[in-house]
C-alpha atoms as a PDB file:
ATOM      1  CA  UNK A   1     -37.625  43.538  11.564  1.00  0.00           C
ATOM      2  CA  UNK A   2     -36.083  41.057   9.536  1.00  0.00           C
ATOM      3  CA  UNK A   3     -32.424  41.644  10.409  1.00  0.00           C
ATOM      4  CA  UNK A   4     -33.879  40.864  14.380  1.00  0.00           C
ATOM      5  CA  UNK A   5     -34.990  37.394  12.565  1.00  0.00           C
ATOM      6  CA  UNK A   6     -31.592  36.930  10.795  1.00  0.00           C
ATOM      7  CA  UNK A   7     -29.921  37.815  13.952  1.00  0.00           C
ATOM      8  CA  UNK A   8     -31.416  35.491  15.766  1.00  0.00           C
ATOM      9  CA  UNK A   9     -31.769  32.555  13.170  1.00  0.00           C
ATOM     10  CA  UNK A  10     -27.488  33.047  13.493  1.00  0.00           C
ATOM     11  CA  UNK A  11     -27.493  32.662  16.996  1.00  0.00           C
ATOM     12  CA  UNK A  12     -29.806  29.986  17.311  1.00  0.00           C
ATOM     13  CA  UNK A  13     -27.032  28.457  14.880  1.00  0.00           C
ATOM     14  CA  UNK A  14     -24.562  29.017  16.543  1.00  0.00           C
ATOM     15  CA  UNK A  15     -25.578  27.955  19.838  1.00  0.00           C
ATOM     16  CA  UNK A  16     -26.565  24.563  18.015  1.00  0.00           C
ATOM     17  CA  UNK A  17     -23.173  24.376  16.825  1.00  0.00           C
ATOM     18  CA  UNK A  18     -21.652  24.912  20.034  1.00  0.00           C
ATOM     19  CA  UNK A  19     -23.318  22.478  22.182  1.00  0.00           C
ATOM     20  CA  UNK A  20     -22.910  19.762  19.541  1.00  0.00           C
ATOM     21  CA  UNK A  21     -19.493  20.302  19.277  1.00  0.00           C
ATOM     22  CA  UNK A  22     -19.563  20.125  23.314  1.00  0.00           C
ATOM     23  CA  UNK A  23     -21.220  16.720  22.678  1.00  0.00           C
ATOM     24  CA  UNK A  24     -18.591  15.424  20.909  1.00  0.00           C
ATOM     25  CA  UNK A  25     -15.580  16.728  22.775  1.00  0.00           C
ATOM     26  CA  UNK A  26     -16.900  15.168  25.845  1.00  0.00           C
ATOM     27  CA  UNK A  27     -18.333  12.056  24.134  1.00  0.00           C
ATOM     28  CA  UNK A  28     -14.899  11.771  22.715  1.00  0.00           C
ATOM     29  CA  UNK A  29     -13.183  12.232  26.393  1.00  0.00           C
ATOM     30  CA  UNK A  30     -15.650   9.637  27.834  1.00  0.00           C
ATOM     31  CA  UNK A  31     -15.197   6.521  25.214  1.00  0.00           C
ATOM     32  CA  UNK A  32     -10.800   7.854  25.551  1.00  0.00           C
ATOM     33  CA  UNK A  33     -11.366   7.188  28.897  1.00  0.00           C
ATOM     34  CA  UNK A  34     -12.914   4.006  28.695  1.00  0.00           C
ATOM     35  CA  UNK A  35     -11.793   2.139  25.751  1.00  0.00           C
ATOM     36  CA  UNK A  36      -8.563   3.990  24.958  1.00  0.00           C
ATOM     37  CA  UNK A  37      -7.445   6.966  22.250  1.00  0.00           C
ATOM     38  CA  UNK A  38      -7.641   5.273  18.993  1.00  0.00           C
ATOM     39  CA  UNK A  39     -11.037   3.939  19.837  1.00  0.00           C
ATOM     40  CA  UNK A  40     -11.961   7.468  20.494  1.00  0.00           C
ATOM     41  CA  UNK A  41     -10.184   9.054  17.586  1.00  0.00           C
ATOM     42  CA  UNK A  42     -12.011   6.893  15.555  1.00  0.00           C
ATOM     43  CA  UNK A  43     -15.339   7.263  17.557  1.00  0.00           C
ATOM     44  CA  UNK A  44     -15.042  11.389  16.850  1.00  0.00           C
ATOM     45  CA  UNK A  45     -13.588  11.753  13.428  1.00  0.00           C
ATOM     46  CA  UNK A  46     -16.135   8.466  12.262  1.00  0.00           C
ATOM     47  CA  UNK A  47     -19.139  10.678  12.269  1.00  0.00           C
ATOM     48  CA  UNK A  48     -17.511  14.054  11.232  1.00  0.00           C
ATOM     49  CA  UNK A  49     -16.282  12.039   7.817  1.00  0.00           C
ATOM     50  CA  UNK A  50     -19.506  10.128   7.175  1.00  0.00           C
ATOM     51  CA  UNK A  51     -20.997  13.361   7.292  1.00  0.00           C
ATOM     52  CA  UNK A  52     -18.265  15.394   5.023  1.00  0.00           C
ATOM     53  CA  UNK A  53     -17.998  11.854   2.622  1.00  0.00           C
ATOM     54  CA  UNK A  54     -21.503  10.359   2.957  1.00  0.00           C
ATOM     55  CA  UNK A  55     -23.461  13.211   0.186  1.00  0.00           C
ATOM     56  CA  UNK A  56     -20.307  12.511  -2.204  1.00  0.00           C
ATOM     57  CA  UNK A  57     -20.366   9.007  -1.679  1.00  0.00           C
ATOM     58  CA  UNK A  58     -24.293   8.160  -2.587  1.00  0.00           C
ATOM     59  CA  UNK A  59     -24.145  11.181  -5.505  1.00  0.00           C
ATOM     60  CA  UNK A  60     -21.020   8.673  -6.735  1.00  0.00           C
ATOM     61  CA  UNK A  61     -22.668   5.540  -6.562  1.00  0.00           C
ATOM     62  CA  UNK A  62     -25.378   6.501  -7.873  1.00  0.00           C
ATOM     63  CA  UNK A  63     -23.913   7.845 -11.404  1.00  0.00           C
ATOM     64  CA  UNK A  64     -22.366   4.869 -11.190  1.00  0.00           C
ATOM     65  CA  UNK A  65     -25.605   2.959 -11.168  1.00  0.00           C
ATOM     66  CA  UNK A  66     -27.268   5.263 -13.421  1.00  0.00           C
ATOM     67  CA  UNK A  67     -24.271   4.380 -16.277  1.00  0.00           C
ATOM     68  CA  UNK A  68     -24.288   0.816 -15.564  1.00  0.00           C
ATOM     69  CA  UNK A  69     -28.174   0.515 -16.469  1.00  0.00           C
ATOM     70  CA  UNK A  70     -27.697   2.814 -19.821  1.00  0.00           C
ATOM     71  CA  UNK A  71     -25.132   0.605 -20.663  1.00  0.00           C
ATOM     72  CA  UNK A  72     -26.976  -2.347 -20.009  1.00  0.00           C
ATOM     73  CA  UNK A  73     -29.728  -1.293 -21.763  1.00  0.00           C
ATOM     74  CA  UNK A  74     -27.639  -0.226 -25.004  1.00  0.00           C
ATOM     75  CA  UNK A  75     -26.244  -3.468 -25.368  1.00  0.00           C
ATOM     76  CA  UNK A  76     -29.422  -5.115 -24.547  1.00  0.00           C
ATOM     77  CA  UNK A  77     -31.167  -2.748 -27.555  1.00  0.00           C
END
């Protein structure tokens, strides 16, 4: 019963990853079309990197924040 559930959970996935994928190709196409290829490129790989970069990015800054009050605080102390 629960591989039927797994089974489809993966193909629900995979059909989700498939149209969006579609979404972008042709989103991609239309903006080629009608601003030109480095408009597009940078419409298409924009997203894809924000969301590979964007979790890193915030965890980052946010150490960074994090240090900058402690030392802050141990000079203030």
């Amino acid at each position: 019963m629960s591989h039927d559930r797994d089974q489809d959970h993966d193909e629900h996935q995979a059909l989700a990853v498939t149209l969006g994928l579609l979404l972008l190709i042709g989103g991609v196409l239309l903006v080629s079309c009608w601003a030109g290829p480095f408009t597009a490129f940078a419409a298409g790989a924009g997203p894809i990197l924000a969301a590979y970069l964007g979790p890193r990015l915030a965890r980052r800054l946010a150490v960074h924040r994090a240090v900058r009050r402690l030392r802050r605080s141990l000079r203030d102390a």
